[in-house]
C-alpha atoms as a PDB file:
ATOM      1  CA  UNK A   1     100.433 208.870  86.604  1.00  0.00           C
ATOM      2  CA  UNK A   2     102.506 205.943  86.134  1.00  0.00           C
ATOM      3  CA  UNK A   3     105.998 206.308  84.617  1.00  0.00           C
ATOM      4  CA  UNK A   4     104.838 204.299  81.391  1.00  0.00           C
ATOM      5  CA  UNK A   5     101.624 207.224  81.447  1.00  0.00           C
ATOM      6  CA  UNK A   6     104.161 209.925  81.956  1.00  0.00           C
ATOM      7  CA  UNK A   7     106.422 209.372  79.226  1.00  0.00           C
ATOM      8  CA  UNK A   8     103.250 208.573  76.827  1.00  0.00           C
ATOM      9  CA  UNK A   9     101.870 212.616  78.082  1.00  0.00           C
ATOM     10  CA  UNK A  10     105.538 213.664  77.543  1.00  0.00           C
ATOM     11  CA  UNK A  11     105.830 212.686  73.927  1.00  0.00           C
ATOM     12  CA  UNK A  12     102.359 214.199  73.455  1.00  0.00           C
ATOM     13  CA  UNK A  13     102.995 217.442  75.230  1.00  0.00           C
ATOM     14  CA  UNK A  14     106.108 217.482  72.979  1.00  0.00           C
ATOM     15  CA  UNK A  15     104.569 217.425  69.688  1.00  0.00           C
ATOM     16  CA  UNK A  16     101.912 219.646  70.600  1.00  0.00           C
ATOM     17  CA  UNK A  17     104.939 222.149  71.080  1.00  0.00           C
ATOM     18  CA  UNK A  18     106.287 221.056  68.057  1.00  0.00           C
ATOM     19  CA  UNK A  19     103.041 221.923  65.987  1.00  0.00           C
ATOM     20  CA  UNK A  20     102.655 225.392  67.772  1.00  0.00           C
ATOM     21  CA  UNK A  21     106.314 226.127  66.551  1.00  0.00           C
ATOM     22  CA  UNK A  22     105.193 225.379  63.151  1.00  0.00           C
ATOM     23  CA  UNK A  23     102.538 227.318  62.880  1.00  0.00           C
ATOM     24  CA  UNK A  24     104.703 230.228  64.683  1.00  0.00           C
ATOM     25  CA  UNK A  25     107.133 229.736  61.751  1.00  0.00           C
ATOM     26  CA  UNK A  26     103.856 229.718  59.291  1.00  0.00           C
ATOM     27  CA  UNK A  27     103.008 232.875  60.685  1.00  0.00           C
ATOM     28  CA  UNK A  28     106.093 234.730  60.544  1.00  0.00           C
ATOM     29  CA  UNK A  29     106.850 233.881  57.067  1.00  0.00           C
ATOM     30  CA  UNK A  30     103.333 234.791  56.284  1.00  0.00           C
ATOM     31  CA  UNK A  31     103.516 238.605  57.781  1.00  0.00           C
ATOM     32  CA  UNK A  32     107.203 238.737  56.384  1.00  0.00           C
ATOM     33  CA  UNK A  33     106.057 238.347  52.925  1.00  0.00           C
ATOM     34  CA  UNK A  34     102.843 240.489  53.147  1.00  0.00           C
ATOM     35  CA  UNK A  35     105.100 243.412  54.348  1.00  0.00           C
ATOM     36  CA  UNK A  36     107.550 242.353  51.376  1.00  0.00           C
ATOM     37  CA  UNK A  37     105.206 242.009  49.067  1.00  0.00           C
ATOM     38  CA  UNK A  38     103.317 245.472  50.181  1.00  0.00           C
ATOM     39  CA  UNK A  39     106.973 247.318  50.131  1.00  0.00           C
ATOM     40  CA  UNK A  40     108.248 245.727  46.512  1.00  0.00           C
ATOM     41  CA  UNK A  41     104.941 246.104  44.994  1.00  0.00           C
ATOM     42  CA  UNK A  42     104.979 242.136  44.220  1.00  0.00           C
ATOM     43  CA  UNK A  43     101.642 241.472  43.538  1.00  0.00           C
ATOM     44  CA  UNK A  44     102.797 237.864  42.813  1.00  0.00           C
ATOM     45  CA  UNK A  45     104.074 237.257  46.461  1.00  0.00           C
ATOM     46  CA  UNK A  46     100.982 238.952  47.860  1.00  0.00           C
ATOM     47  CA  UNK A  47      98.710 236.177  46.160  1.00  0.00           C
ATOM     48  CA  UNK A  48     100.918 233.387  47.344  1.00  0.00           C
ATOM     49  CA  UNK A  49     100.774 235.082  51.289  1.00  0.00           C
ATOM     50  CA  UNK A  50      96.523 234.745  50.370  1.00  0.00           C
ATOM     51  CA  UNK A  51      96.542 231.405  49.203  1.00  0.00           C
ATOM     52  CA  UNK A  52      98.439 230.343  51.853  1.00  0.00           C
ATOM     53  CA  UNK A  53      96.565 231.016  55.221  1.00  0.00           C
ATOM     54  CA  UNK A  54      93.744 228.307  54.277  1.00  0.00           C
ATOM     55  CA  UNK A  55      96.548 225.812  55.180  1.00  0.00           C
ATOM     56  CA  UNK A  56      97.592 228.114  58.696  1.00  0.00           C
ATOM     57  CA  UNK A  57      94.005 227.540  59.156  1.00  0.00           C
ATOM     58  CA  UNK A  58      93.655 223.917  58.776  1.00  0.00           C
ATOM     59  CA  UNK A  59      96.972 223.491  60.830  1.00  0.00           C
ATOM     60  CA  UNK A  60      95.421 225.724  63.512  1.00  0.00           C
ATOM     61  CA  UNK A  61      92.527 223.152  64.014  1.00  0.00           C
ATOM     62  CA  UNK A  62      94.169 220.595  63.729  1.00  0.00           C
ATOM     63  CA  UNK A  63      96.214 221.600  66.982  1.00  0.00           C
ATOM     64  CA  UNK A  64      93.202 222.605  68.755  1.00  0.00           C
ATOM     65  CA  UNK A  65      91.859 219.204  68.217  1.00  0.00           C
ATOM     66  CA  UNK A  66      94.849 217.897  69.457  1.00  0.00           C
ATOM     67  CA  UNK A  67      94.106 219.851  73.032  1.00  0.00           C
ATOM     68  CA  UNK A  68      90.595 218.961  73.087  1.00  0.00           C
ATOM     69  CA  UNK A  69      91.825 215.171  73.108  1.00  0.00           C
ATOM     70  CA  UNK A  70      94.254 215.850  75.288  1.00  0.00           C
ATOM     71  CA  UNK A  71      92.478 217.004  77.848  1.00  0.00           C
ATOM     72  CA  UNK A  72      89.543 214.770  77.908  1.00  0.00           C
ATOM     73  CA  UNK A  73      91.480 211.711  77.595  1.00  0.00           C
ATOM     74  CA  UNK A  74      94.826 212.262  79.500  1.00  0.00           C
ATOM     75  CA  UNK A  75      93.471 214.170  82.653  1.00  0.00           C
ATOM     76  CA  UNK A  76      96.588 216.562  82.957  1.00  0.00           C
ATOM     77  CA  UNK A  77      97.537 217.586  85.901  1.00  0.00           C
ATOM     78  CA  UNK A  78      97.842 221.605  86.852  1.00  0.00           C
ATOM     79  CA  UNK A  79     100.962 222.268  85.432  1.00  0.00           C
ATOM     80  CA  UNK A  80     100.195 220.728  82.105  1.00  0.00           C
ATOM     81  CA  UNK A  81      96.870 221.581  82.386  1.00  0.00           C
ATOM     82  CA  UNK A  82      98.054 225.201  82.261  1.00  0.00           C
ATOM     83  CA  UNK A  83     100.010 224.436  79.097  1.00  0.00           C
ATOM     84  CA  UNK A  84      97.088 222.975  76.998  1.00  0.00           C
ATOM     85  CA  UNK A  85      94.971 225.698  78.121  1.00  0.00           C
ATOM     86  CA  UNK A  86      97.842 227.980  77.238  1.00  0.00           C
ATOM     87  CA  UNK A  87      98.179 226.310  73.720  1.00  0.00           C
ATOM     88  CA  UNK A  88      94.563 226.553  72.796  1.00  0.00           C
ATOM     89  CA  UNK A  89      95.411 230.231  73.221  1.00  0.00           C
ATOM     90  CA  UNK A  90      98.374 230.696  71.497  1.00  0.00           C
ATOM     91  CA  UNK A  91      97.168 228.853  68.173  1.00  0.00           C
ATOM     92  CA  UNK A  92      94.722 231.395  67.936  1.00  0.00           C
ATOM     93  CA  UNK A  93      97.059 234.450  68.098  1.00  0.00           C
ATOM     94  CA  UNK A  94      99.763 232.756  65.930  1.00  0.00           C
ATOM     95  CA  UNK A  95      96.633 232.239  63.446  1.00  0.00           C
ATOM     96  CA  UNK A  96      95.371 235.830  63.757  1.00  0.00           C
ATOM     97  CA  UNK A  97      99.205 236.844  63.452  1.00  0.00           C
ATOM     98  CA  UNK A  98      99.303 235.206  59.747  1.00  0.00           C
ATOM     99  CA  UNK A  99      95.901 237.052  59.511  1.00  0.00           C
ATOM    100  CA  UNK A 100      97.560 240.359  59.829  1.00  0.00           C
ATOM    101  CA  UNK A 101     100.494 238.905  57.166  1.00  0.00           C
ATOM    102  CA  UNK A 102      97.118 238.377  55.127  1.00  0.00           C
ATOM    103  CA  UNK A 103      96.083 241.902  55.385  1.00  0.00           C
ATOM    104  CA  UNK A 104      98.812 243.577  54.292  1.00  0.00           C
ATOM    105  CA  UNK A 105      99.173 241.370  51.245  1.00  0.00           C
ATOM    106  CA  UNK A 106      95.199 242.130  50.525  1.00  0.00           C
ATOM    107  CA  UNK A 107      96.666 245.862  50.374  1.00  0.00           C
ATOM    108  CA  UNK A 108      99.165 245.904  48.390  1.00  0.00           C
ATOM    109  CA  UNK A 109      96.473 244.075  45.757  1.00  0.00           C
ATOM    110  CA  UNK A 110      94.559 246.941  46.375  1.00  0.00           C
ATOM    111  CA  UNK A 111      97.467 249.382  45.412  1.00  0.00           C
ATOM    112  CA  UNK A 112      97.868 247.720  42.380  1.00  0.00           C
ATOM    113  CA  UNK A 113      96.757 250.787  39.970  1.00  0.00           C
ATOM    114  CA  UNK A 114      97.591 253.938  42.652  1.00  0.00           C
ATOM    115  CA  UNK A 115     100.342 256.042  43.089  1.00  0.00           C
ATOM    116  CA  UNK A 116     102.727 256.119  45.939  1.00  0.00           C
ATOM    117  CA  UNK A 117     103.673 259.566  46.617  1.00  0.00           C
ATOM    118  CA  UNK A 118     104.238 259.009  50.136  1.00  0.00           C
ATOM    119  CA  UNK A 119     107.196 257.593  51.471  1.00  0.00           C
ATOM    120  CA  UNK A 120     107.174 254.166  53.216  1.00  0.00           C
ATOM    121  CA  UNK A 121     109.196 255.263  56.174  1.00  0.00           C
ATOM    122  CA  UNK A 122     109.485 252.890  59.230  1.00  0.00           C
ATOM    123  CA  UNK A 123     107.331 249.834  57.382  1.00  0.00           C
ATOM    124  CA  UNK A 124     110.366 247.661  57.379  1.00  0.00           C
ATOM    125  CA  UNK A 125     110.966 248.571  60.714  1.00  0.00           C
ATOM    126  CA  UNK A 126     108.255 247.833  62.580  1.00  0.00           C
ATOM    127  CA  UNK A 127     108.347 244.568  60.421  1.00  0.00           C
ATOM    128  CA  UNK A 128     111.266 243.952  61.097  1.00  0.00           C
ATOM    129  CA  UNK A 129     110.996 244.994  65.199  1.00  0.00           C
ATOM    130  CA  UNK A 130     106.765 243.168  65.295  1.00  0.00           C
ATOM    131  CA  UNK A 131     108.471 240.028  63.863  1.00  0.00           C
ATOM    132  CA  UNK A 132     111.639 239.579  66.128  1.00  0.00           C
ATOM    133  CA  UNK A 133     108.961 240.320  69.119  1.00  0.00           C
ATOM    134  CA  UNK A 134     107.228 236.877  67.750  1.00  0.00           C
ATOM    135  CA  UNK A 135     110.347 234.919  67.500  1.00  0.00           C
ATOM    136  CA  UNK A 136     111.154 235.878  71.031  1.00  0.00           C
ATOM    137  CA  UNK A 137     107.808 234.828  71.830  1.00  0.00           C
ATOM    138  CA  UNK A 138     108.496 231.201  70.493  1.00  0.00           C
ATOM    139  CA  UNK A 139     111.227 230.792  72.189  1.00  0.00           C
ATOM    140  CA  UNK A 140     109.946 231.084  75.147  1.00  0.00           C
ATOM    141  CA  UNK A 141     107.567 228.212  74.799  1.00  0.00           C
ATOM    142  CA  UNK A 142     111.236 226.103  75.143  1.00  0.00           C
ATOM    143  CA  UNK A 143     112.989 228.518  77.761  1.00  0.00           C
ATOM    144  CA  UNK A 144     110.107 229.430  79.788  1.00  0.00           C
ATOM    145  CA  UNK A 145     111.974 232.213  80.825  1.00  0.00           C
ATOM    146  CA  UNK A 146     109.616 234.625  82.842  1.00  0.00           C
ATOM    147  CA  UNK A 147     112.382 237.481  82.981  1.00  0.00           C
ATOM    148  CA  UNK A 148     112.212 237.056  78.864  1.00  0.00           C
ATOM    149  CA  UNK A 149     108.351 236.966  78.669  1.00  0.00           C
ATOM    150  CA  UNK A 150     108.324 240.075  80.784  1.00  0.00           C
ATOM    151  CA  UNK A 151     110.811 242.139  78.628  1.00  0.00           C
ATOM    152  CA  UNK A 152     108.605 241.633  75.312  1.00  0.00           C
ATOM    153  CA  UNK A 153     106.161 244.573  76.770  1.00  0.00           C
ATOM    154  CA  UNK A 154     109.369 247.140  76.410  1.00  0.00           C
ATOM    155  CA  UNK A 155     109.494 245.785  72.952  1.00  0.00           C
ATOM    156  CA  UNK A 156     106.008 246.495  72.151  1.00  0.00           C
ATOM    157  CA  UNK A 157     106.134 250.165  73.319  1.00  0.00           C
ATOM    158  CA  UNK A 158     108.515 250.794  70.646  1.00  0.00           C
ATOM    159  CA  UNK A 159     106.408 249.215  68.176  1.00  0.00           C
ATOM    160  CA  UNK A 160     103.012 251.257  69.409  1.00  0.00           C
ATOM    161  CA  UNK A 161     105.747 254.897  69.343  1.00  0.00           C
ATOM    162  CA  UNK A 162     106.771 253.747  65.801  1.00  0.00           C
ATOM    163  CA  UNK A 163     102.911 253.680  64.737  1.00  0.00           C
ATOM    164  CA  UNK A 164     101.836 256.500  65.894  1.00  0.00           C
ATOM    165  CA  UNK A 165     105.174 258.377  64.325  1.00  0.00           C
ATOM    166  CA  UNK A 166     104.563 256.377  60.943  1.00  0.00           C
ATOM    167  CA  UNK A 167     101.069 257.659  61.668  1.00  0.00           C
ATOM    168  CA  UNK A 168     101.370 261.135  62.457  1.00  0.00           C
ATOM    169  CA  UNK A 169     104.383 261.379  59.628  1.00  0.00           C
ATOM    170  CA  UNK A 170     101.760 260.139  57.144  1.00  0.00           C
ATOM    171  CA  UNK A 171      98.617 262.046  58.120  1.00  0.00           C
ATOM    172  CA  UNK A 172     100.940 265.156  57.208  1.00  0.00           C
ATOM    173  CA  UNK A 173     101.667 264.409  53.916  1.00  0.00           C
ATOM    174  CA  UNK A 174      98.112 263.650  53.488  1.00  0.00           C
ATOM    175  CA  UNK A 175      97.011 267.112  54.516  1.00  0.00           C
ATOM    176  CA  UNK A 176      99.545 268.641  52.521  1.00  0.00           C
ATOM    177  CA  UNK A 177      98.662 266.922  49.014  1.00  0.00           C
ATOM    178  CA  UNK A 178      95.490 265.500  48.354  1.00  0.00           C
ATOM    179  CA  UNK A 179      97.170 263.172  46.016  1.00  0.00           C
ATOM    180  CA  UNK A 180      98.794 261.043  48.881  1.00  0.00           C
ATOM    181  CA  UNK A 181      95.309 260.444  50.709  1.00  0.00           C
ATOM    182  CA  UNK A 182      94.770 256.999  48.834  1.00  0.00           C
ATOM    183  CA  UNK A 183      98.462 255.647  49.654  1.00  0.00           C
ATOM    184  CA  UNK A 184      98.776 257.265  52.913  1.00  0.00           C
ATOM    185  CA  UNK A 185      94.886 255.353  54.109  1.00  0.00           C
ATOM    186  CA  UNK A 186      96.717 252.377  52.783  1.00  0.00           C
ATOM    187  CA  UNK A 187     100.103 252.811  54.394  1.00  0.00           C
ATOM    188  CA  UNK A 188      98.760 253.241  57.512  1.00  0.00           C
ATOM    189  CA  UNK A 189      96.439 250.380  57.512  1.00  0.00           C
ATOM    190  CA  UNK A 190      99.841 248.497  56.974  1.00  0.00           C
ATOM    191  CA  UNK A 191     101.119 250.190  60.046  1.00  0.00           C
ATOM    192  CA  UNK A 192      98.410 249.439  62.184  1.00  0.00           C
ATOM    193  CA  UNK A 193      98.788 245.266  60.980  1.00  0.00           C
ATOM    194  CA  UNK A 194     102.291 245.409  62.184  1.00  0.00           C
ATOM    195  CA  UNK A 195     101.547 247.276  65.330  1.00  0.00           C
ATOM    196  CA  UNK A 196      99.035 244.517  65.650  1.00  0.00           C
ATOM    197  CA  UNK A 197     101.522 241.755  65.251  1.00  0.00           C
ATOM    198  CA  UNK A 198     103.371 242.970  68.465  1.00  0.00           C
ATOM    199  CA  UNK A 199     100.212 242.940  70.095  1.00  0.00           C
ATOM    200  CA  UNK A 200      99.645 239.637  69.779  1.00  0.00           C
ATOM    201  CA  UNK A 201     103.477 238.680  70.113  1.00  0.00           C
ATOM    202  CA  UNK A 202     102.637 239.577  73.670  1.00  0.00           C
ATOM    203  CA  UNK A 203     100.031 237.440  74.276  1.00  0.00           C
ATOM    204  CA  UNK A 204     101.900 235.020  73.932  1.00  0.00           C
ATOM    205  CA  UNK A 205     104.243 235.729  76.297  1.00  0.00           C
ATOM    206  CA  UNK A 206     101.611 236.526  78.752  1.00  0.00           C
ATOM    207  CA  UNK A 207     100.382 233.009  78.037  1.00  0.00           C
ATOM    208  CA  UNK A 208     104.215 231.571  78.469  1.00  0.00           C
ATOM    209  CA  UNK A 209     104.136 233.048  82.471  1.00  0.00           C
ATOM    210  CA  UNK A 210     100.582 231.614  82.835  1.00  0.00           C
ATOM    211  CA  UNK A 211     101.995 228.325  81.876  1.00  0.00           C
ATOM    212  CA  UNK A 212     104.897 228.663  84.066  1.00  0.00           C
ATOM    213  CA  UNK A 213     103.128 230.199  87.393  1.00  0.00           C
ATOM    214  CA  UNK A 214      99.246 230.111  86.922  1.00  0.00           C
ATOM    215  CA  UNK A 215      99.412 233.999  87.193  1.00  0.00           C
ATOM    216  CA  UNK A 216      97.257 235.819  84.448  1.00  0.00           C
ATOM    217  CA  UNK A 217      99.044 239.144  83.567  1.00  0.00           C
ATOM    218  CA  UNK A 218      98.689 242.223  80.713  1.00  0.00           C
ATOM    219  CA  UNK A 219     101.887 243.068  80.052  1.00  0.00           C
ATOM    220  CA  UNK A 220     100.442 245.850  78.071  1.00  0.00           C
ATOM    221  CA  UNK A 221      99.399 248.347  80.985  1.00  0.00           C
END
């Protein structure tokens, strides 16, 4: 490439980053809100969460598109290549992360009429923990720091222990009262979203050392 190419690739690379940090943020707020909605019983915020993942759709595409030009027009070389590729993938686990957001708000619509006589436990919590996982993600796609990408997997164990505590805690009030099967089906559905979330936080680090060496890695063995 020539230097006038390279710079031109540059400032395209760039905003491609840009856009996947968007729809990171898109993403976050969206599984933020669903859990808040689901834990304040704000069937208000759980519509908005709905309506809003046409538009983390559309933005979704539109990156994708973005790749798909880039990479038939530009001819990257390995290095970006890698990062295009990595992109593509990314977008769709952001997008499947606002999914999850989705989810949860679609429950607590469903809760509308029933009784909670379960307590909600760790929700927040893994929230809280799934969603820092993601924003350590993100950063990454700036630091590309492969120590960082590798120390999100410790992260997610504590999300998977939390489910299957949240789980366990839950399945025993729902032996012990028949009353608290409804709520405690739909509180761990919620559980599971979030341990989702942290899933797919991964991924995206896995994608971040792909970028950065070429090497394709589960950093959930």
């Amino acid at each position: 490439m020539t230097s006038l190419l390279r710079v031109h690739f540059d400032r395209e690379l760039a905003q491609l980053n840009e856009a996947v940090l968007t729809l990171g943020g898109y993403a976050h707020r969206a599984v933020a809100s669903g859990v808040r909605a689901f834990v304040e019983n704000d069937f208000d915020l759980a519509g908005e969460v709905i309506a809003g993942d046409q538009a983390i759709n559309d933005l979704r595409y539109q990156i994708e598109r973005h790749c798909y030009a880039l990479l038939a027009m530009e001819q990257p070389v390995a290095g970006d290549m890698r990062a295009i590729v990595s992109a593509l993938t990314i977008v769709n686990d952001l997008e499947r992360i606002a999914d999850h957001g989705k989810k949860v708000a679609r429950i607590c619509q469903r809760t509308r009429d029933e009784l909670r006589p379960i307590p909600l436990g760790d929700i927040n919590r893994m929230g809280d923990m799934a969603l820092a996982m993601l924003d350590r993600a993100l950063r990454l796609l700036a630091t590309r720091d492969l120590a960082e990408a590798r120390a999100i997997s410790g992260e997610d164990d504590k999300v998977d222990a939390l489910y299957k505590q949240t789980f366990n805690v839950t399945l025993s009030h729902m032996l012990e009262s028949p009353r608290a099967i409804n709520a405690g089906a739909y509180l761990i559905q919620v559980a599971h979203e979030l341990e989702r979330v942290a899933d797919r936080a991964t991924n995206v680090a896995e994608r971040v050392i792909y970028t950065v060496t070429g090497e394709l890695i589960d950093l959930n063995v």
